[in-house]
C-alpha atoms as a PDB file:
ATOM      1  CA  UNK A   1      91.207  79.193 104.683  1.00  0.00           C
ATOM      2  CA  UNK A   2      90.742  77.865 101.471  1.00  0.00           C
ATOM      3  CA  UNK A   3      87.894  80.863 100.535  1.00  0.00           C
ATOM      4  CA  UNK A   4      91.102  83.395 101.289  1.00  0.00           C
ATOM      5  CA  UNK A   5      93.787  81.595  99.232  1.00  0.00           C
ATOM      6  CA  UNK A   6      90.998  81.255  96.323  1.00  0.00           C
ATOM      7  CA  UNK A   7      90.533  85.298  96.936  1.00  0.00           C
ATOM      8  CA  UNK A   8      94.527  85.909  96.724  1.00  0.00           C
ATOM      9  CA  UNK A   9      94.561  83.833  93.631  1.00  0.00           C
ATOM     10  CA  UNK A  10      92.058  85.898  92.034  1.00  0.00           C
ATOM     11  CA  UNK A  11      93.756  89.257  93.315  1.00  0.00           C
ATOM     12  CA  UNK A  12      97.151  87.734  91.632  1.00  0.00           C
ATOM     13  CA  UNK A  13      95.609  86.867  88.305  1.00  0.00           C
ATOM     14  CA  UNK A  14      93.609  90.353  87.999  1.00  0.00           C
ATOM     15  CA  UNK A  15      97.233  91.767  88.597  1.00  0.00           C
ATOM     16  CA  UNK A  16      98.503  89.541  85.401  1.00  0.00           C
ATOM     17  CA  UNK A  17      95.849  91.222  83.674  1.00  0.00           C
ATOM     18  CA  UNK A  18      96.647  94.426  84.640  1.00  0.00           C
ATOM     19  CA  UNK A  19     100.143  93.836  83.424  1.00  0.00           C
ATOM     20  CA  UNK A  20      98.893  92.428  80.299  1.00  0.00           C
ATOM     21  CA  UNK A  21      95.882  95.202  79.423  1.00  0.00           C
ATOM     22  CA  UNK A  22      98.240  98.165  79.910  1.00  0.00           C
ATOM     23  CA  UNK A  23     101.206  97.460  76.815  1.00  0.00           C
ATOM     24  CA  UNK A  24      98.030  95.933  74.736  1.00  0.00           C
ATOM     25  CA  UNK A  25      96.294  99.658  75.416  1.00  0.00           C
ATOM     26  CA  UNK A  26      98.819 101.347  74.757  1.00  0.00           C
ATOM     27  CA  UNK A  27      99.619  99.559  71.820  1.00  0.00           C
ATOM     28  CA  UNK A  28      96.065 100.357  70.149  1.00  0.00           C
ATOM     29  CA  UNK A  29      96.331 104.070  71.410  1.00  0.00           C
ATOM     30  CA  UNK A  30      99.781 104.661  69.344  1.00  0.00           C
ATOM     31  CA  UNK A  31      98.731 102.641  66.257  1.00  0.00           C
ATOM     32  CA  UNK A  32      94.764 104.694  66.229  1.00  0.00           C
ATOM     33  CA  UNK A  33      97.080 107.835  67.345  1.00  0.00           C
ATOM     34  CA  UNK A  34      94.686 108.352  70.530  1.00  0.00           C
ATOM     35  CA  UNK A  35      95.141 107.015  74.029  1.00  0.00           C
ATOM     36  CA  UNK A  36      91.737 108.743  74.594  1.00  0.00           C
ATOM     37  CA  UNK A  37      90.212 106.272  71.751  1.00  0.00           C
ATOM     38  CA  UNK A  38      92.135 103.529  73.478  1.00  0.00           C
ATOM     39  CA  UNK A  39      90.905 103.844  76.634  1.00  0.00           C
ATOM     40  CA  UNK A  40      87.188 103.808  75.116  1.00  0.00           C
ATOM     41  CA  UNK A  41      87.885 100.977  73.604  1.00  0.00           C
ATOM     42  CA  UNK A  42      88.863  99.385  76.518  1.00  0.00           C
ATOM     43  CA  UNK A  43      85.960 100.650  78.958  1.00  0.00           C
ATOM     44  CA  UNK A  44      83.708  99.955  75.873  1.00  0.00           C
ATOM     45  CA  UNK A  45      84.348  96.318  75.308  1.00  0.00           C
ATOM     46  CA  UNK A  46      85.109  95.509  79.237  1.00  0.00           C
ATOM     47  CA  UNK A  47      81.279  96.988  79.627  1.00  0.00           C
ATOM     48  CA  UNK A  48      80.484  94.610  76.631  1.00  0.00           C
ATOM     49  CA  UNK A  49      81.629  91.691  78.878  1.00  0.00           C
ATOM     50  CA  UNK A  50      80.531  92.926  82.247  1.00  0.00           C
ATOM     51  CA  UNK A  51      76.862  93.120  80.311  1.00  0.00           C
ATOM     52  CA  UNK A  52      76.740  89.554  79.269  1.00  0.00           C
ATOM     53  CA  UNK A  53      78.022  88.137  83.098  1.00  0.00           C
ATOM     54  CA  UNK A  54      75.532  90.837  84.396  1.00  0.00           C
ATOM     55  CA  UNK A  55      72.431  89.708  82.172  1.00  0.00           C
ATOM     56  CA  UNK A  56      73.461  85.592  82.482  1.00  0.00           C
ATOM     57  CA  UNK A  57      73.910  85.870  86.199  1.00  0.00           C
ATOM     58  CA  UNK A  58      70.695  87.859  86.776  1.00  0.00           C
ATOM     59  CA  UNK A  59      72.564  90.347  88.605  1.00  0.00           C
ATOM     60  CA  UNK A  60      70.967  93.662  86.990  1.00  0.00           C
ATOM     61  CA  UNK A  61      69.607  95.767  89.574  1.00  0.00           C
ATOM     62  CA  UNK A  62      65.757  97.540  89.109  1.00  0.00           C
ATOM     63  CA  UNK A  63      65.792 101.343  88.341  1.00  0.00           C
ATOM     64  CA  UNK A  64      64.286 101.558  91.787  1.00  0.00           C
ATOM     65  CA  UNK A  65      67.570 100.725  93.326  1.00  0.00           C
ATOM     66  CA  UNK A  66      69.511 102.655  90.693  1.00  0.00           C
ATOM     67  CA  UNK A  67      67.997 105.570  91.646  1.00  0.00           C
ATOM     68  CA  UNK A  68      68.352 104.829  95.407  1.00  0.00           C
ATOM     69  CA  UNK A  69      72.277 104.838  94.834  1.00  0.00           C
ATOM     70  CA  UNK A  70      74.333 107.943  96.539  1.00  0.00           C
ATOM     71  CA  UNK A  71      75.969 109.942  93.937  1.00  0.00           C
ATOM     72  CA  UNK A  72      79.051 109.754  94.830  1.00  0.00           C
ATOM     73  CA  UNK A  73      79.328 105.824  94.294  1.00  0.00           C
ATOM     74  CA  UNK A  74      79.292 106.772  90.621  1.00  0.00           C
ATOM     75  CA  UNK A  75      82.441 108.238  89.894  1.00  0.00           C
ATOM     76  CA  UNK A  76      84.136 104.380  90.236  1.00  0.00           C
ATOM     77  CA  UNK A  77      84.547 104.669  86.552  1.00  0.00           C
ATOM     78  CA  UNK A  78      85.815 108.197  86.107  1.00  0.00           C
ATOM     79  CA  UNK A  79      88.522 106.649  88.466  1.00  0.00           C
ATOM     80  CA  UNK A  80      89.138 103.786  86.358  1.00  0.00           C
ATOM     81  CA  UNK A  81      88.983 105.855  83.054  1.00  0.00           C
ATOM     82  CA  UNK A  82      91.827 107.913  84.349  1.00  0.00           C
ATOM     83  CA  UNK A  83      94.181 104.970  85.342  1.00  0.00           C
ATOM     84  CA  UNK A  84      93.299 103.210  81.708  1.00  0.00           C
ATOM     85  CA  UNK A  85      94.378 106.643  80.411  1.00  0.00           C
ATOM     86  CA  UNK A  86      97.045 107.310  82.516  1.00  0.00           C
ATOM     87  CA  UNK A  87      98.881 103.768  81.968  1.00  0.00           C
ATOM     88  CA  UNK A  88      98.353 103.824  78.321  1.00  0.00           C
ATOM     89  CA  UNK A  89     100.035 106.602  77.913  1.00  0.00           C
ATOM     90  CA  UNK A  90     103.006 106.564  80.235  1.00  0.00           C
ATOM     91  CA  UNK A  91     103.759 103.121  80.264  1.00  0.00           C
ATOM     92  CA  UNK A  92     106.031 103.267  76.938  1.00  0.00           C
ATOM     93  CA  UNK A  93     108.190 106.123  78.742  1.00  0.00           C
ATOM     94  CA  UNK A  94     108.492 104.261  82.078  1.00  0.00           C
ATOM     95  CA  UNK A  95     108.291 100.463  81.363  1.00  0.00           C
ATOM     96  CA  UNK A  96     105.917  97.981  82.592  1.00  0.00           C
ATOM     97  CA  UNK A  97     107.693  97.601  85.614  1.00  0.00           C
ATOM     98  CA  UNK A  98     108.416 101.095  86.850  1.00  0.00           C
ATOM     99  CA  UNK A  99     104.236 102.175  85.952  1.00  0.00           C
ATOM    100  CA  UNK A 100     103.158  98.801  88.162  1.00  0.00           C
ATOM    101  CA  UNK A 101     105.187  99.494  90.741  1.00  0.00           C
ATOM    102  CA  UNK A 102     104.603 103.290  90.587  1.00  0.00           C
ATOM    103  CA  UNK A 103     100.794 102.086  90.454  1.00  0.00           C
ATOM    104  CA  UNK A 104     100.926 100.070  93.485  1.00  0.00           C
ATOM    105  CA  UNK A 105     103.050 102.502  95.515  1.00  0.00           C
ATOM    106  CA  UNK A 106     100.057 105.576  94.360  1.00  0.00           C
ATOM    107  CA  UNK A 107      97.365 102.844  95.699  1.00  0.00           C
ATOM    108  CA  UNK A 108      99.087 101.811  98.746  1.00  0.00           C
ATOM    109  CA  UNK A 109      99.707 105.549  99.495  1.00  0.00           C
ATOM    110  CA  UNK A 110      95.761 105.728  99.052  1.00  0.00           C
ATOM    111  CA  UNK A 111      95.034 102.977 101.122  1.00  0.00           C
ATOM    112  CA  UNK A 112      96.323 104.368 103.896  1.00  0.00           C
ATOM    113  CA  UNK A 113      94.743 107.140 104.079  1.00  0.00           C
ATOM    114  CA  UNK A 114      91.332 105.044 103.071  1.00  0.00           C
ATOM    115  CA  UNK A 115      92.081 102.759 106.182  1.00  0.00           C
ATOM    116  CA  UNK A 116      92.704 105.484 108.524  1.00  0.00           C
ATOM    117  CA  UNK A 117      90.180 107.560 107.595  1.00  0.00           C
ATOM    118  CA  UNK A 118      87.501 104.673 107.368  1.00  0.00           C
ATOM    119  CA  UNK A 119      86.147 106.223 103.340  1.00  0.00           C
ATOM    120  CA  UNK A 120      83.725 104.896 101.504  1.00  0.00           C
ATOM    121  CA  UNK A 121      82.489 102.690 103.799  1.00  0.00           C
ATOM    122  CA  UNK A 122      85.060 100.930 105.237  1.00  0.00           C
ATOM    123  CA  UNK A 123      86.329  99.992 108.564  1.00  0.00           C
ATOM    124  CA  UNK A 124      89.091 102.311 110.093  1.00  0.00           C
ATOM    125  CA  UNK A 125      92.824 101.211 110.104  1.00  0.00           C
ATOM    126  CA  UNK A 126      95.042 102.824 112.278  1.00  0.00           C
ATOM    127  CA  UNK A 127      98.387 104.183 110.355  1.00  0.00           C
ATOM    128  CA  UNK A 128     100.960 102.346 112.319  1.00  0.00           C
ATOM    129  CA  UNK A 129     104.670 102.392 111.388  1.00  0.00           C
ATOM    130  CA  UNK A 130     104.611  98.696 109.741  1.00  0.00           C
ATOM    131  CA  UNK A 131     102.105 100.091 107.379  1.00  0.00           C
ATOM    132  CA  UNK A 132     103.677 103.356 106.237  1.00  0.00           C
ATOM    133  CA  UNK A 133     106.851 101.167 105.985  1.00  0.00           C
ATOM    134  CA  UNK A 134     105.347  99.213 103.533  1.00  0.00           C
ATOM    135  CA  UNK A 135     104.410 102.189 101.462  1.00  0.00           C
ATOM    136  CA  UNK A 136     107.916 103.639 101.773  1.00  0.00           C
ATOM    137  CA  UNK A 137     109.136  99.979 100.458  1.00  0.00           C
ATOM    138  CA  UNK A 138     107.572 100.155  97.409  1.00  0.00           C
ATOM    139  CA  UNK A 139     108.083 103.685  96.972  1.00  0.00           C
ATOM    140  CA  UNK A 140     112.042 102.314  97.164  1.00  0.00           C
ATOM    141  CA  UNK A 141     111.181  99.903  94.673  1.00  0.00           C
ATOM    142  CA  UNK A 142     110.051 102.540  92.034  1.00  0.00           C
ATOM    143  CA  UNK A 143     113.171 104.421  92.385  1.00  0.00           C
ATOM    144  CA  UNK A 144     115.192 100.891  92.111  1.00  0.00           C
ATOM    145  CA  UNK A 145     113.413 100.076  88.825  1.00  0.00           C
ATOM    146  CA  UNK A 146     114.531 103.475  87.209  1.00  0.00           C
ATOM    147  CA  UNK A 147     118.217 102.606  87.561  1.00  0.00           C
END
Protein backbone atom coordinates (compact mmCIF):
# COMPACT_ATOMS: atom_id res chain seq x y z
CA UNK A 1 0.00 0.00 0.00
CA UNK A 2 2.65 2.12 0.87
CA UNK A 3 4.61 1.36 -2.81
CA UNK A 4 1.10 2.95 -4.39
CA UNK A 5 0.81 6.06 -2.17
CA UNK A 6 4.77 6.60 -2.80
CA UNK A 7 3.72 6.18 -6.76
CA UNK A 8 0.71 8.85 -6.37
CA UNK A 9 3.11 11.12 -4.64
CA UNK A 10 5.44 11.01 -7.40
CA UNK A 11 2.54 11.34 -10.10
CA UNK A 12 1.42 14.62 -7.94
CA UNK A 13 4.83 16.20 -7.79
CA UNK A 14 5.64 15.51 -11.68
CA UNK A 15 2.20 17.39 -12.08
CA UNK A 16 3.78 20.49 -9.91
CA UNK A 17 6.40 20.35 -12.35
CA UNK A 18 4.40 20.36 -15.15
CA UNK A 19 2.68 23.41 -13.82
CA UNK A 20 5.89 24.97 -13.06
CA UNK A 21 7.98 24.05 -16.56
CA UNK A 22 5.17 25.37 -18.79
CA UNK A 23 5.03 29.56 -17.65
CA UNK A 24 9.07 29.10 -17.16
CA UNK A 25 9.01 27.82 -21.12
CA UNK A 26 7.10 30.03 -22.18
CA UNK A 27 8.76 32.68 -20.52
CA UNK A 28 12.24 31.87 -22.33
CA UNK A 29 10.33 31.36 -25.73
CA UNK A 30 8.87 35.15 -25.62
CA UNK A 31 12.06 36.75 -24.22
CA UNK A 32 14.53 34.51 -27.19
CA UNK A 33 11.32 35.33 -29.54
CA UNK A 34 11.03 31.41 -30.35
CA UNK A 35 8.87 28.83 -28.63
CA UNK A 36 10.64 26.44 -31.09
CA UNK A 37 14.15 27.52 -29.35
CA UNK A 38 12.34 27.11 -26.07
CA UNK A 39 11.24 23.91 -26.39
CA UNK A 40 14.96 22.81 -27.42
CA UNK A 41 16.08 24.18 -24.66
CA UNK A 42 13.96 22.37 -22.61
CA UNK A 43 14.32 18.77 -24.33
CA UNK A 44 18.07 19.75 -24.51
CA UNK A 45 18.86 20.28 -20.89
CA UNK A 46 16.08 17.59 -19.57
CA UNK A 47 18.33 15.06 -21.91
CA UNK A 48 21.36 16.72 -20.09
CA UNK A 49 19.86 15.41 -16.79
CA UNK A 50 18.30 12.20 -17.95
CA UNK A 51 22.19 11.48 -19.22
CA UNK A 52 23.82 11.92 -15.91
CA UNK A 53 20.86 9.58 -13.88
CA UNK A 54 21.25 7.26 -16.99
CA UNK A 55 25.22 7.00 -16.87
CA UNK A 56 25.30 7.04 -12.62
CA UNK A 57 22.61 4.43 -12.44
CA UNK A 58 24.16 2.17 -15.11
CA UNK A 59 21.01 2.10 -16.87
CA UNK A 60 22.36 2.66 -20.61
CA UNK A 61 21.26 -0.02 -22.75
CA UNK A 62 23.98 -1.87 -25.46
CA UNK A 63 23.47 -0.92 -29.19
CA UNK A 64 22.43 -4.53 -29.46
CA UNK A 65 19.24 -3.79 -27.69
CA UNK A 66 18.91 -0.37 -29.31
CA UNK A 67 18.73 -1.80 -32.41
CA UNK A 68 16.34 -4.59 -31.27
CA UNK A 69 13.75 -1.73 -30.35
CA UNK A 70 10.39 -1.53 -32.67
CA UNK A 71 10.26 1.68 -34.43
CA UNK A 72 7.45 2.86 -33.39
CA UNK A 73 8.56 3.12 -29.58
CA UNK A 74 10.60 6.05 -30.84
CA UNK A 75 8.33 8.69 -31.53
CA UNK A 76 7.82 9.13 -27.36
CA UNK A 77 9.70 12.30 -27.87
CA UNK A 78 8.14 13.72 -31.00
CA UNK A 79 5.05 13.41 -28.61
CA UNK A 80 6.61 15.19 -25.89
CA UNK A 81 8.23 17.87 -28.23
CA UNK A 82 4.79 18.77 -29.38
CA UNK A 83 3.16 19.19 -25.87
CA UNK A 84 6.50 21.35 -24.72
CA UNK A 85 5.62 23.32 -27.88
CA UNK A 86 2.16 23.37 -27.66
CA UNK A 87 2.02 24.62 -23.84
CA UNK A 88 4.64 27.17 -24.36
CA UNK A 89 2.93 28.76 -26.65
CA UNK A 90 -0.71 28.76 -25.66
CA UNK A 91 -0.42 28.90 -22.15
CA UNK A 92 -0.11 32.92 -22.03
CA UNK A 93 -3.56 33.08 -24.08
CA UNK A 94 -5.36 30.49 -21.90
CA UNK A 95 -3.82 30.60 -18.36
CA UNK A 96 -2.17 27.97 -16.45
CA UNK A 97 -5.26 26.66 -15.36
CA UNK A 98 -7.44 26.43 -18.44
CA UNK A 99 -4.03 24.66 -20.60
CA UNK A 100 -3.73 21.97 -17.42
CA UNK A 101 -7.01 21.26 -17.35
CA UNK A 102 -7.43 21.34 -21.17
CA UNK A 103 -4.20 19.00 -20.97
CA UNK A 104 -5.65 16.54 -18.72
CA UNK A 105 -9.10 16.46 -20.35
CA UNK A 106 -6.92 15.79 -24.16
CA UNK A 107 -5.04 12.85 -22.08
CA UNK A 108 -7.94 11.43 -20.38
CA UNK A 109 -9.81 11.54 -23.76
CA UNK A 110 -6.63 9.48 -24.96
CA UNK A 111 -6.66 7.18 -22.30
CA UNK A 112 -9.68 5.91 -23.06
CA UNK A 113 -9.31 5.03 -26.11
CA UNK A 114 -5.61 3.55 -25.04
CA UNK A 115 -7.51 1.37 -22.36
CA UNK A 116 -10.10 0.15 -24.62
CA UNK A 117 -8.16 -0.49 -27.34
CA UNK A 118 -5.29 -2.21 -25.24
CA UNK A 119 -2.19 0.25 -27.44
CA UNK A 120 1.08 0.09 -26.94
CA UNK A 121 1.15 -2.66 -24.91
CA UNK A 122 -1.21 -2.36 -22.44
CA UNK A 123 -3.97 -4.27 -20.92
CA UNK A 124 -7.56 -3.57 -22.32
CA UNK A 125 -10.08 -1.38 -20.33
CA UNK A 126 -13.48 -1.58 -21.13
CA UNK A 127 -15.14 2.10 -21.78
CA UNK A 128 -17.81 1.98 -19.19
CA UNK A 129 -20.03 5.00 -18.39
CA UNK A 130 -18.04 5.94 -14.99
CA UNK A 131 -15.07 6.37 -17.18
CA UNK A 132 -16.37 8.51 -20.04
CA UNK A 133 -18.03 10.47 -17.16
CA UNK A 134 -14.91 11.30 -15.87
CA UNK A 135 -13.69 12.61 -19.16
CA UNK A 136 -16.87 14.64 -19.66
CA UNK A 137 -16.05 16.11 -15.94
CA UNK A 138 -13.05 17.55 -16.78
CA UNK A 139 -14.06 18.51 -20.10
CA UNK A 140 -16.79 20.68 -17.77
CA UNK A 141 -14.01 21.90 -15.89
CA UNK A 142 -12.21 23.50 -18.95
CA UNK A 143 -15.23 25.30 -19.95
CA UNK A 144 -15.69 26.45 -16.07
CA UNK A 145 -12.13 27.87 -16.03
CA UNK A 146 -12.83 30.11 -19.17
CA UNK A 147 -15.59 32.03 -17.38
Amino acid sequence: MAREWYAIFMVFLGGVALSIQTPINSALGQASGSGVFAAGVSFFLGFCVLAVISVAGGGVPSAEVLRAIPAWMWLGGVFGAFYVWVVLTNVTQSGALSLIAALIAGQLAAALAIDAAGLFGLGVHAISWQRVAAVLLVGAGVVLSRY
